[in-house]
Every structure is written in C-alpha cells, then in structure tokens.
PDB file of N, CA and C in Angstrom:
ATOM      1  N   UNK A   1     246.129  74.415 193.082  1.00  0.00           N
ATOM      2  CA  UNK A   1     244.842  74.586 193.709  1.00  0.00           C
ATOM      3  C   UNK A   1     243.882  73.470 193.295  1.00  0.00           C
ATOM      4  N   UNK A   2     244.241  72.969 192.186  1.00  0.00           N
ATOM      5  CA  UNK A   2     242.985  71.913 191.872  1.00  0.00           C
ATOM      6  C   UNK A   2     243.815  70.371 192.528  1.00  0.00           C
ATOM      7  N   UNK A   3     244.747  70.512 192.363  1.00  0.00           N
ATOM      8  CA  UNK A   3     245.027  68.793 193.122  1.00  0.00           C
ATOM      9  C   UNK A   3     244.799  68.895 194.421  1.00  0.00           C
ATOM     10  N   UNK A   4     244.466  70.520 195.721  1.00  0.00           N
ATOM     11  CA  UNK A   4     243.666  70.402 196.816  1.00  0.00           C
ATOM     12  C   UNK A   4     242.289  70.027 196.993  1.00  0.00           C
ATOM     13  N   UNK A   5     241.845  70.843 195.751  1.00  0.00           N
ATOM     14  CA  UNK A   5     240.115  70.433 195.661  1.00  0.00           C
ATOM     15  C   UNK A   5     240.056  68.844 195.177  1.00  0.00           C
ATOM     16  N   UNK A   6     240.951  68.439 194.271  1.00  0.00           N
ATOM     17  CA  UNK A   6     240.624  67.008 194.024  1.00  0.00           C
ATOM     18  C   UNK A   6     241.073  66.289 195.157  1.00  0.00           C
ATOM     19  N   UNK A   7     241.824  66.465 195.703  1.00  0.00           N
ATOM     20  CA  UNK A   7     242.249  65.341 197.463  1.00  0.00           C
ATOM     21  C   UNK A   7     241.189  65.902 198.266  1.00  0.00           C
ATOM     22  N   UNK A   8     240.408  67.210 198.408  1.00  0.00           N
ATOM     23  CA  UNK A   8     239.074  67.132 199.251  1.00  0.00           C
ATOM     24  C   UNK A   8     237.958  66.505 198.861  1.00  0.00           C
ATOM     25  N   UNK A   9     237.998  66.465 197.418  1.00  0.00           N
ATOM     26  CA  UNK A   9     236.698  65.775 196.818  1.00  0.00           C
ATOM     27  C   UNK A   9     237.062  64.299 197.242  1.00  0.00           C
ATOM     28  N   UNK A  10     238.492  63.680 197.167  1.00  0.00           N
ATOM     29  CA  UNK A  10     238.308  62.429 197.443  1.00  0.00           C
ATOM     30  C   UNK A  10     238.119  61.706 198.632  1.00  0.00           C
ATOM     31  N   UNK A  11     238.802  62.553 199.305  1.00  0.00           N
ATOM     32  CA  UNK A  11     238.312  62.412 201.178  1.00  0.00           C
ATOM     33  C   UNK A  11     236.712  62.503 201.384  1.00  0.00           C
ATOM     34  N   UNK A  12     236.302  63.641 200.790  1.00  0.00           N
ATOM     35  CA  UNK A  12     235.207  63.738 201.171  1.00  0.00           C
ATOM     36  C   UNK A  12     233.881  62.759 200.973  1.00  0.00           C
ATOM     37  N   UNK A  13     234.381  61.689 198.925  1.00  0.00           N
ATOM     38  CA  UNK A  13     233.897  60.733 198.763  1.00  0.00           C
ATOM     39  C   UNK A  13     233.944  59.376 199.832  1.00  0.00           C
ATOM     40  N   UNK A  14     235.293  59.366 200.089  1.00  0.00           N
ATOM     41  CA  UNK A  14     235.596  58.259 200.682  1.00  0.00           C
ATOM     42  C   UNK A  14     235.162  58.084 202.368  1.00  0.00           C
ATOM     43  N   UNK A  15     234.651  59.242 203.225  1.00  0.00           N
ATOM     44  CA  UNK A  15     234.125  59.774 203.902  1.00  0.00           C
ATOM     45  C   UNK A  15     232.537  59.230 204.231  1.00  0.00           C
ATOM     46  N   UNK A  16     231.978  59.519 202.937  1.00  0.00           N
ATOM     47  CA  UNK A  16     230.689  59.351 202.570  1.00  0.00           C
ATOM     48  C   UNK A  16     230.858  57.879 202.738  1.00  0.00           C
ATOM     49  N   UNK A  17     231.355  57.359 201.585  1.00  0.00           N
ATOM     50  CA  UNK A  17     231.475  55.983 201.741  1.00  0.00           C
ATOM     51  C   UNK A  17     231.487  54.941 202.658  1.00  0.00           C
ATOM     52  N   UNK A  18     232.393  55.276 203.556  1.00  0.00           N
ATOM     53  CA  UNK A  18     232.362  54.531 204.737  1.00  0.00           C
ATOM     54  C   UNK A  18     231.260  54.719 205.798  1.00  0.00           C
ATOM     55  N   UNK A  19     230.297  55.372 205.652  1.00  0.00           N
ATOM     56  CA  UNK A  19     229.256  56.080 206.508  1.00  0.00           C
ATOM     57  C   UNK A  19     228.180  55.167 205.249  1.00  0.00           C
ATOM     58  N   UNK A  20     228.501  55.105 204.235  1.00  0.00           N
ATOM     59  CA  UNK A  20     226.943  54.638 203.476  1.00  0.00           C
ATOM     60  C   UNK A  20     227.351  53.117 203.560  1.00  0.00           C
ATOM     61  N   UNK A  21     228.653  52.272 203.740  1.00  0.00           N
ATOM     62  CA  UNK A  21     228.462  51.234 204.156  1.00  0.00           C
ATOM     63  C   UNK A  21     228.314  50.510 205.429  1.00  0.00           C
ATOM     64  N   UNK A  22     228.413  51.694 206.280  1.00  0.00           N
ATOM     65  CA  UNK A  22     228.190  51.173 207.615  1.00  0.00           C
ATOM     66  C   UNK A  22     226.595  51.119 208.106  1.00  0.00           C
ATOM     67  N   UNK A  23     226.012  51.798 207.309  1.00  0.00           N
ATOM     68  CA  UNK A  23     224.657  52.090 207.246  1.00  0.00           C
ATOM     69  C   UNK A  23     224.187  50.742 206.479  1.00  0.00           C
ATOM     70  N   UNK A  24     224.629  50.478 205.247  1.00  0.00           N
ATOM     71  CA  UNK A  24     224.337  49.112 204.708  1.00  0.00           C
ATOM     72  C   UNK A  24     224.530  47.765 205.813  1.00  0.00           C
ATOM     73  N   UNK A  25     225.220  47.837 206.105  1.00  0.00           N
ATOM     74  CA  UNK A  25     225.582  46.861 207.066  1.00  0.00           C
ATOM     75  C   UNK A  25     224.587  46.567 208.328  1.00  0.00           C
ATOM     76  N   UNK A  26     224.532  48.062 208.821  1.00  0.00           N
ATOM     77  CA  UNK A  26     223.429  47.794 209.949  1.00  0.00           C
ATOM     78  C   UNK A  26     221.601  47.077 209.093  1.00  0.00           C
ATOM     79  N   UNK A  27     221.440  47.322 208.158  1.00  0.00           N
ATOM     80  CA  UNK A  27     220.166  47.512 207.105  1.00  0.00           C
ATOM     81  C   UNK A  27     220.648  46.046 206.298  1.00  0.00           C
ATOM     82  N   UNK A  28     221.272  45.612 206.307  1.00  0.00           N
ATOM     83  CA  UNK A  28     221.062  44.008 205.371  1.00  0.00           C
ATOM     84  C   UNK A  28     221.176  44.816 204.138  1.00  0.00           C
ATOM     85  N   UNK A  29     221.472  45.728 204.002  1.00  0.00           N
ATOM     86  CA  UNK A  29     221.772  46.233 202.349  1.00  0.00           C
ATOM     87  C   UNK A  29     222.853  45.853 201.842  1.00  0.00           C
ATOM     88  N   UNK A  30     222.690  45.960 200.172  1.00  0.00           N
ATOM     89  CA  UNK A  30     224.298  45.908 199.411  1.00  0.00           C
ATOM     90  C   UNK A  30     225.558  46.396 199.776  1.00  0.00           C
ATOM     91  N   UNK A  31     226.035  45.752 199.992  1.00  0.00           N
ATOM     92  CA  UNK A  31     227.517  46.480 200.601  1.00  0.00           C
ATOM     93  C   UNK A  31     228.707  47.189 199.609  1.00  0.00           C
ATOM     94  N   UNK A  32     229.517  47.875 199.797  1.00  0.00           N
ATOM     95  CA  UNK A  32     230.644  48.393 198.903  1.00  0.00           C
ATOM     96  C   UNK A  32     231.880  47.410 199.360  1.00  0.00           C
ATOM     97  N   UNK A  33     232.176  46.777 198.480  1.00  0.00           N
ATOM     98  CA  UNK A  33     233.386  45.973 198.454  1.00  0.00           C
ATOM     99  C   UNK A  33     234.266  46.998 198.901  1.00  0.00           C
ATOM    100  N   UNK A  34     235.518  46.111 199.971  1.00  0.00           N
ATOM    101  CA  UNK A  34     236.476  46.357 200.691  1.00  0.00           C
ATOM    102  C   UNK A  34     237.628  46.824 199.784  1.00  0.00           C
ATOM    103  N   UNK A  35     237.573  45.956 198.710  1.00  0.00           N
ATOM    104  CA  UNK A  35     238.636  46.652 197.366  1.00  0.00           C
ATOM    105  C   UNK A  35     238.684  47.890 196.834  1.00  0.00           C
ATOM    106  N   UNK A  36     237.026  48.274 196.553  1.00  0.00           N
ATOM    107  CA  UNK A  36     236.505  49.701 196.185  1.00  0.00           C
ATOM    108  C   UNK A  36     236.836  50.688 197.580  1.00  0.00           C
ATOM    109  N   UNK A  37     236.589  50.219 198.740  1.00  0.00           N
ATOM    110  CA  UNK A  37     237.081  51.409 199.447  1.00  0.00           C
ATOM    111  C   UNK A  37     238.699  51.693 200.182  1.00  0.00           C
ATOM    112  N   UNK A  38     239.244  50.145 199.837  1.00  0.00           N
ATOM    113  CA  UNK A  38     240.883  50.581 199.713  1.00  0.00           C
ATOM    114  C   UNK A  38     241.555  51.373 198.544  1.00  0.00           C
ATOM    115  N   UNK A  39     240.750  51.499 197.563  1.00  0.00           N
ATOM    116  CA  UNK A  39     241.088  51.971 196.530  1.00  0.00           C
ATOM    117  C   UNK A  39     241.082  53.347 196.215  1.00  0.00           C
ATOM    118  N   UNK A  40     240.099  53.883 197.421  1.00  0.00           N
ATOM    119  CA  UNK A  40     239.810  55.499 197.918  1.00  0.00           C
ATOM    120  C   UNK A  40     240.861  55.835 198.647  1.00  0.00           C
ATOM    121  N   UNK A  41     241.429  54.787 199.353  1.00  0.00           N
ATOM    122  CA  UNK A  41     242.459  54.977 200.224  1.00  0.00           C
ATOM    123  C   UNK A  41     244.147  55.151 199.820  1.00  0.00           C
ATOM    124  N   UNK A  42     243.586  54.015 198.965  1.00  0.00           N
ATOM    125  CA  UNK A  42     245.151  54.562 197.768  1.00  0.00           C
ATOM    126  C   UNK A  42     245.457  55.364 197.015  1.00  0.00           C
ATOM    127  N   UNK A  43     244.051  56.137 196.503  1.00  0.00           N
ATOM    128  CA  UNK A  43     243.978  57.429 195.749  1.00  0.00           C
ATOM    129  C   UNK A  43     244.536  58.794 196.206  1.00  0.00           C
ATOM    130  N   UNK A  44     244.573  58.532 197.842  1.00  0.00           N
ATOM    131  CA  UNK A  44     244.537  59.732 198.159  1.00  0.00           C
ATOM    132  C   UNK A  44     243.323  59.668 199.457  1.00  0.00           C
ATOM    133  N   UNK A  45     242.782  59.214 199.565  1.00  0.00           N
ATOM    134  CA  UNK A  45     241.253  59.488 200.535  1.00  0.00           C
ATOM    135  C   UNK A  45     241.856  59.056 201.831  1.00  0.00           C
ATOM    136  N   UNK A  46     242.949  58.674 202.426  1.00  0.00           N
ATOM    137  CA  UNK A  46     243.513  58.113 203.496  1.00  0.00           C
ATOM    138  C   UNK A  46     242.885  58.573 204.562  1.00  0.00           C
ATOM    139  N   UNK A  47     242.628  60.262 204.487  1.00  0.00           N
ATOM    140  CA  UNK A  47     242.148  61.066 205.812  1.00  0.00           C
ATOM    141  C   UNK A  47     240.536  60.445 205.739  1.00  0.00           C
ATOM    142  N   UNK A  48     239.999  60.995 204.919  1.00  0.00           N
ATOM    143  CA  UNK A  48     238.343  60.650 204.510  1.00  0.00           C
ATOM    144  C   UNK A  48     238.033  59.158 204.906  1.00  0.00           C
ATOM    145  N   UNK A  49     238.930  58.321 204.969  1.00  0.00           N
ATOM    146  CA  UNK A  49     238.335  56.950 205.155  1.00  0.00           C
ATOM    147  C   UNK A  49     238.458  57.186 206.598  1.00  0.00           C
ATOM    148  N   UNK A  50     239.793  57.475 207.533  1.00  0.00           N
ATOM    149  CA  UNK A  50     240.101  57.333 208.242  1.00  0.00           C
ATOM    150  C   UNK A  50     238.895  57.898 209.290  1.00  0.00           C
ATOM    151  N   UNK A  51     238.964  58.822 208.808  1.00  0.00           N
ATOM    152  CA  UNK A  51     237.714  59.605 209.709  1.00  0.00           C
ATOM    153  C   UNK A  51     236.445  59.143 209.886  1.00  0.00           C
ATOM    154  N   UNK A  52     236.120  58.321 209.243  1.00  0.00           N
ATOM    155  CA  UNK A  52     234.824  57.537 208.369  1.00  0.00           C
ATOM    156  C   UNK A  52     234.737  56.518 209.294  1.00  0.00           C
ATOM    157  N   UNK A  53     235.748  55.651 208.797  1.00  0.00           N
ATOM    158  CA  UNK A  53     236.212  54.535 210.299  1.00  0.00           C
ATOM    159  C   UNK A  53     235.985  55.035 211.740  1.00  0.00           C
ATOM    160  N   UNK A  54     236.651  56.097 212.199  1.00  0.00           N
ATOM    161  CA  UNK A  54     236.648  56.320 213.437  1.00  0.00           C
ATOM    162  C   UNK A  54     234.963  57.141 213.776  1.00  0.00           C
ATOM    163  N   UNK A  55     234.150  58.315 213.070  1.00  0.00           N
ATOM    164  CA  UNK A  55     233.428  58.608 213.220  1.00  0.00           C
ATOM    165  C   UNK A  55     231.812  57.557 212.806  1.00  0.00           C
ATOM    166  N   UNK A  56     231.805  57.343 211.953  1.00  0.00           N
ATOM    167  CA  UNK A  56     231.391  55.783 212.062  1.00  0.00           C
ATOM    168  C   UNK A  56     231.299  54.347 212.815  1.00  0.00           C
ATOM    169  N   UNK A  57     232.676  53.686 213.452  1.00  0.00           N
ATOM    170  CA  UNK A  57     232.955  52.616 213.845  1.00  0.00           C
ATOM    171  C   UNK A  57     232.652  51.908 212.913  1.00  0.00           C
ATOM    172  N   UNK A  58     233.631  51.949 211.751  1.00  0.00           N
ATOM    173  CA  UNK A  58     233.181  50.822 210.949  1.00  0.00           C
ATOM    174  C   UNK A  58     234.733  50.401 210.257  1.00  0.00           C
ATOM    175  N   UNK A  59     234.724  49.203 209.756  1.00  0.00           N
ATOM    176  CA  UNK A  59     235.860  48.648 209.562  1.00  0.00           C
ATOM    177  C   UNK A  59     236.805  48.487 210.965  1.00  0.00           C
ATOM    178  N   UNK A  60     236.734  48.952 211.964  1.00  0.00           N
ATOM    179  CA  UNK A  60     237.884  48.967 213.281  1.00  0.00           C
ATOM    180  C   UNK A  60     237.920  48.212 213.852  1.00  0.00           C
ATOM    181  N   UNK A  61     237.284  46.767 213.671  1.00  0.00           N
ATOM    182  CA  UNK A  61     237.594  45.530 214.081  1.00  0.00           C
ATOM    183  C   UNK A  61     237.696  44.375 213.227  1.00  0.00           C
ATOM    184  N   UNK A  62     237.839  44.821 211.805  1.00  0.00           N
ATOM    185  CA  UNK A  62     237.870  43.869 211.095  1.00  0.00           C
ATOM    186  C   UNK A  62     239.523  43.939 210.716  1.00  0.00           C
ATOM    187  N   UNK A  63     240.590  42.936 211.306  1.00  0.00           N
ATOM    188  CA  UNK A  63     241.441  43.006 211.238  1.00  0.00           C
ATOM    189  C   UNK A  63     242.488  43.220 209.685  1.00  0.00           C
ATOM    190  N   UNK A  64     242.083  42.591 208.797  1.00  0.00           N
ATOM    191  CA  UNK A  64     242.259  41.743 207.649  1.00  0.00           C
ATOM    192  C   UNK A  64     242.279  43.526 206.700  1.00  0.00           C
ATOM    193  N   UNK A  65     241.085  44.328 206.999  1.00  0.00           N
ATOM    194  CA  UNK A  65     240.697  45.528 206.568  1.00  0.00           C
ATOM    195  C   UNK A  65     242.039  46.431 207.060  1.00  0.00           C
ATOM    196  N   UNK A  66     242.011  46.597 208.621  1.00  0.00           N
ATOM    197  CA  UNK A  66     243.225  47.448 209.298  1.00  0.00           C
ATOM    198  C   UNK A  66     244.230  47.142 208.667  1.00  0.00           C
ATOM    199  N   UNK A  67     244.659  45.965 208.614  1.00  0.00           N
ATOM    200  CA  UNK A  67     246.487  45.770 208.277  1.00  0.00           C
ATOM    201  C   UNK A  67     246.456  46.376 206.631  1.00  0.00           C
ATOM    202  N   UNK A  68     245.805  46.085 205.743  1.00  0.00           N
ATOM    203  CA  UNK A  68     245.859  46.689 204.311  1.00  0.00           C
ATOM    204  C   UNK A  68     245.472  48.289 204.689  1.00  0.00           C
ATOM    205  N   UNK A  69     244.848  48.922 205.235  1.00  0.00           N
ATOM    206  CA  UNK A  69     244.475  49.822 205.821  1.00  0.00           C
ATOM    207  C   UNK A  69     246.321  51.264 206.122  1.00  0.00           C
ATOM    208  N   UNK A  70     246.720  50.350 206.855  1.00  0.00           N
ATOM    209  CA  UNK A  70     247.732  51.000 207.551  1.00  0.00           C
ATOM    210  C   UNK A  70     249.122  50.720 206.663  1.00  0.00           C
ATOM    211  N   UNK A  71     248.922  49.461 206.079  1.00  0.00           N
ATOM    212  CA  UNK A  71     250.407  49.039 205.057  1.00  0.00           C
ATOM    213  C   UNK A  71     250.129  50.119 203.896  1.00  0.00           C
ATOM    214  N   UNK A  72     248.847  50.529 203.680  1.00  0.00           N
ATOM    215  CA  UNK A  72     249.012  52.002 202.906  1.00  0.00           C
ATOM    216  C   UNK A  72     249.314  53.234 203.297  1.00  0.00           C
ATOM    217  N   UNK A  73     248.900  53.335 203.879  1.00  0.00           N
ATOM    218  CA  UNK A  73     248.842  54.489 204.956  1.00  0.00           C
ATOM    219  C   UNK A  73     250.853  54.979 205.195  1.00  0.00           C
ATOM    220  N   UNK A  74     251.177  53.583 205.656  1.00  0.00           N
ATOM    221  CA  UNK A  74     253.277  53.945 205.720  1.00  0.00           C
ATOM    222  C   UNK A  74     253.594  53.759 203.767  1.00  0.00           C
ATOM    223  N   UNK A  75     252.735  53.295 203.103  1.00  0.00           N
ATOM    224  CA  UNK A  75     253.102  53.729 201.941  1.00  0.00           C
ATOM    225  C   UNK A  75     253.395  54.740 201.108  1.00  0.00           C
ATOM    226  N   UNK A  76     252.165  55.364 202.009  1.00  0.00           N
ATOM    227  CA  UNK A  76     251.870  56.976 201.446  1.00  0.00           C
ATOM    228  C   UNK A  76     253.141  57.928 201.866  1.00  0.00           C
ATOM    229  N   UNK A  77     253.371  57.347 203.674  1.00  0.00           N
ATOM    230  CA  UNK A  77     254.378  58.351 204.239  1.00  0.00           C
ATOM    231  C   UNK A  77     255.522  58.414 203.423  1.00  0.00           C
ATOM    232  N   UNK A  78     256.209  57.268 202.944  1.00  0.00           N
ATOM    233  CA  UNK A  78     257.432  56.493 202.919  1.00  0.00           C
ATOM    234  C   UNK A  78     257.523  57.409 201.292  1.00  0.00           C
ATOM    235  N   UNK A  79     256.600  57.594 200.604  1.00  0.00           N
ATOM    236  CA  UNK A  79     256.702  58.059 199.446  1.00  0.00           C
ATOM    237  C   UNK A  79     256.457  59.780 199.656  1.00  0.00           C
ATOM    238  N   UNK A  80     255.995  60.163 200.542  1.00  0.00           N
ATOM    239  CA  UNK A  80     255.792  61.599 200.593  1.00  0.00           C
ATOM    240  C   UNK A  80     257.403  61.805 201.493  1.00  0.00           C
ATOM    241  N   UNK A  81     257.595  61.160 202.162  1.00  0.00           N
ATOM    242  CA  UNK A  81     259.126  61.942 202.801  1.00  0.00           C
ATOM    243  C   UNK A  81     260.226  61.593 201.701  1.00  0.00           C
ATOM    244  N   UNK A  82     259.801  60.561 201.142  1.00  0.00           N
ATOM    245  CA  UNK A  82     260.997  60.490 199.748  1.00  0.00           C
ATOM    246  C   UNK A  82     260.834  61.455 199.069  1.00  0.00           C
ATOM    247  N   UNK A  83     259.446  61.916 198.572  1.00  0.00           N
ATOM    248  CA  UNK A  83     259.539  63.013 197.173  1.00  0.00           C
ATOM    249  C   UNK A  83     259.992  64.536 197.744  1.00  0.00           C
ATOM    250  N   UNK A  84     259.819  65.018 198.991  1.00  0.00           N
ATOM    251  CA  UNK A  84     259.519  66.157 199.752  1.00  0.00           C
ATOM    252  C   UNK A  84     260.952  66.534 200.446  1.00  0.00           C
ATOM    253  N   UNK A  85     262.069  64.860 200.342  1.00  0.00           N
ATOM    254  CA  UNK A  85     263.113  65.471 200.678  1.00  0.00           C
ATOM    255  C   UNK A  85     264.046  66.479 200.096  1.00  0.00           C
TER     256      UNK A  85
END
C-alpha cells in the first residue's frame, strides 16, 4: 500500500511540475531543468509527466525531450514484463 501512495505522490509531483514549468515558460520565469523532470520520469512519474505534457502542451514539440521521454517509457515496459513474467 505505501509503494501505491508513493507512485501517486510521484505522478502527482511530476504532474505539478510540468504545469509549473509550462507556466514558467509562458512568464520568462526560472525554468526546471529537463534532467530534473526526466528524472520524475525515471522514478516512476511516467503517467504524471505524461499527462502534464498532454494536459499542458508542454514538452510535445521539443523533440530531443520526446525521444528520452519514450526510450524510458519502453524501459519501464521492458523491465515490468521481465519482472511480472
């Protein structure tokens, strides 16, 4: 039960995140490095970013972002159908 609440807490950070830098972005504000929010993504936040991206529009044309984006994303799969077989 707690490694659900901790993968919602991290979605839900990483969620936030992508919504408070897309907001920076429009505003000339400080931005959150692309490292810091792949790093939500590697944690676990895959859904939370994802959603973030799409409900947002942010990151979805920056190519360079997508491909590290998605080469995690079949990382995650590739390791969850290995452990789950």
């Amino acid at each position: 039960m707690i490694l659900f609440y901790s993968f919602l807490l991290l979605n839900l950070i990483a969620f936030v995140l992508m919504g408070y830098d897309k907001n920076a972005a429009k505003t000339r504000r400080s931005r959150i490095p692309e490292q810091a929010l792949l790093t939500f993504v590697l944690l676990g936040g895959t859904i939370g970013s994802g959603l973030g991206m799409l409900v947002f529009r942010h990151k979805t044309s920056k190519k360079s972002y997508l491909w590290k984006f998605w080469i995690i994303v079949v990382i995650q799969i590739v390791i969850a159908v290995v452990y789950f077989k």
